[in-house]
C-alpha atoms as a PDB file:
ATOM      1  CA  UNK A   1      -7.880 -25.555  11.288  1.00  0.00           C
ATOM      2  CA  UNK A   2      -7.739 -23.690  14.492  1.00  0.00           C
ATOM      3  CA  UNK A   3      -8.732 -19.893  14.067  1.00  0.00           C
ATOM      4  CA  UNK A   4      -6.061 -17.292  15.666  1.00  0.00           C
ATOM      5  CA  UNK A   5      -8.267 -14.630  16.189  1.00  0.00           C
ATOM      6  CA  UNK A   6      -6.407 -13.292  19.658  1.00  0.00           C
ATOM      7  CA  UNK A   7      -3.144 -12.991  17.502  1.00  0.00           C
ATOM      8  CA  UNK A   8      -5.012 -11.498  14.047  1.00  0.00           C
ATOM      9  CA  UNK A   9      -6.531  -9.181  16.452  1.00  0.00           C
ATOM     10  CA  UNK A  10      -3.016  -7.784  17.705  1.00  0.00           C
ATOM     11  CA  UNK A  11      -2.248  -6.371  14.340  1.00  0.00           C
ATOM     12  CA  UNK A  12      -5.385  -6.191  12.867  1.00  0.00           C
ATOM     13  CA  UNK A  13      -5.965  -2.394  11.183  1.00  0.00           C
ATOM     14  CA  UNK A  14      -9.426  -2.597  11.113  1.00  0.00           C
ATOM     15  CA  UNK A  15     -11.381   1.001  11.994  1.00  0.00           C
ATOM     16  CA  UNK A  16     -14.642  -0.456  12.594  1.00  0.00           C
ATOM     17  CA  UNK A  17     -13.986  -2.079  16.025  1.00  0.00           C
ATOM     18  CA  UNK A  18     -17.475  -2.976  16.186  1.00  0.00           C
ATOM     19  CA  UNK A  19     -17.379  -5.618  13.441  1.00  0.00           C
ATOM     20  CA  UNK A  20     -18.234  -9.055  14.292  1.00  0.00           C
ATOM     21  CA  UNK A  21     -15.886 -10.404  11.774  1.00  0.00           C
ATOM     22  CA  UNK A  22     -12.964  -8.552  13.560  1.00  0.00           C
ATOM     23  CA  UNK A  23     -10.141 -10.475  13.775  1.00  0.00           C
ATOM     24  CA  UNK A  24     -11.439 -13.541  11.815  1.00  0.00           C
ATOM     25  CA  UNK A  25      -9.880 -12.527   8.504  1.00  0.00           C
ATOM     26  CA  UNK A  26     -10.793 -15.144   6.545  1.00  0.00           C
ATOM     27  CA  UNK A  27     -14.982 -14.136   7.163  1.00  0.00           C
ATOM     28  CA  UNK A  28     -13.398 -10.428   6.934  1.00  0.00           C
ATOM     29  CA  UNK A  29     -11.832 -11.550   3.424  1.00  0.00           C
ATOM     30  CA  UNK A  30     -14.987 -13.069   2.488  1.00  0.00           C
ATOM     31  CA  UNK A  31     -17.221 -10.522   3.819  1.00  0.00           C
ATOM     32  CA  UNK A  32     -14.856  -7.509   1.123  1.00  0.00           C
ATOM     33  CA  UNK A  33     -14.718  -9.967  -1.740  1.00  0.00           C
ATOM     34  CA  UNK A  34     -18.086  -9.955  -2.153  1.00  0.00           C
ATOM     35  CA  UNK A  35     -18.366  -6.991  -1.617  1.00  0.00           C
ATOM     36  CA  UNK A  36     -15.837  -6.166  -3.983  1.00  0.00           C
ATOM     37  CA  UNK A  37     -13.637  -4.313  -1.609  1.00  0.00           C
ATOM     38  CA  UNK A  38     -10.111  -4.991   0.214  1.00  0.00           C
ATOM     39  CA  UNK A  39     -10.241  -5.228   4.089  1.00  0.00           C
ATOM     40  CA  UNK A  40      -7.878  -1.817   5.452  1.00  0.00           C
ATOM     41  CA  UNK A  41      -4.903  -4.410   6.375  1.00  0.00           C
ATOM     42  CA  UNK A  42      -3.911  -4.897   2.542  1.00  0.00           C
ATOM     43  CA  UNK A  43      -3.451  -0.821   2.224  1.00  0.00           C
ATOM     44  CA  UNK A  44      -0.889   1.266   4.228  1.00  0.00           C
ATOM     45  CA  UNK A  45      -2.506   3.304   6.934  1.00  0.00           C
ATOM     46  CA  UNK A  46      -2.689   6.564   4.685  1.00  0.00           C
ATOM     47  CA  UNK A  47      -4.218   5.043   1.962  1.00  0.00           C
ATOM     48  CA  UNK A  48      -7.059   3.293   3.455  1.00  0.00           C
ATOM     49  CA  UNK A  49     -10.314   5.539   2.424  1.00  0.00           C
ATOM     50  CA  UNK A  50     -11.204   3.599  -0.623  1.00  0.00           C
ATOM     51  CA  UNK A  51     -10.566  -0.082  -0.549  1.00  0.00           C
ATOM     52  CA  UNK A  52     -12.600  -0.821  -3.917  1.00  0.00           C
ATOM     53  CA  UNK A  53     -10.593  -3.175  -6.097  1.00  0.00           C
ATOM     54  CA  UNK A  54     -10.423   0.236  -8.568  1.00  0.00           C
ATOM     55  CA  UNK A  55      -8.394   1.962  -6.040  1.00  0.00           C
ATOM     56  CA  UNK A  56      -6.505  -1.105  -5.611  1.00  0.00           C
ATOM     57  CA  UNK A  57      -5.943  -1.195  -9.383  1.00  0.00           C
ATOM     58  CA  UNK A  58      -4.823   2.724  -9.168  1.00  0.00           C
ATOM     59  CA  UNK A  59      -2.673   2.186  -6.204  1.00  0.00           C
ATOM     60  CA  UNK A  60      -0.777  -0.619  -7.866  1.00  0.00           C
ATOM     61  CA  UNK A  61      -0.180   0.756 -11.022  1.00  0.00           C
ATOM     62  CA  UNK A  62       1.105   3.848  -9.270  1.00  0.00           C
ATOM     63  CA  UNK A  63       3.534   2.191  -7.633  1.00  0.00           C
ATOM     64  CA  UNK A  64       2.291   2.610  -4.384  1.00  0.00           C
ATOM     65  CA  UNK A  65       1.417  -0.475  -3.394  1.00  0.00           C
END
């Protein structure tokens, strides 16, 4: 499969625009999972400070996700 990192990079929300995984958002994915994070493009813009699967959790049952 043929990676589309020029168009994932024209919406990607990413803040660190140092990351080498920038754009390739399958490594990204990979990269949080293990992590046990999100990457910032599953959560609106406002709610991107804590991307643990906990705040996903919260943000979910909240109904704000």
């Amino acid at each position: 499969m043929e990676c589309k990192q020029e168009q994932n990079l024209a919406r990607c929300t990413c803040t660190s625009t140092t990351c080498s995984r920038r754009g390739l958002c399958c490594d990204c994915l990979a990269n949080h999972l293990s992590n046990r994070s999100f990457p910032a493009c599953v959560f609106p813009n406002e709610l991107a400070g804590d991307r643990s699967f906990e705040s996903f959790a919260r943000l979910v049952a909240a109904g704000q996700l």
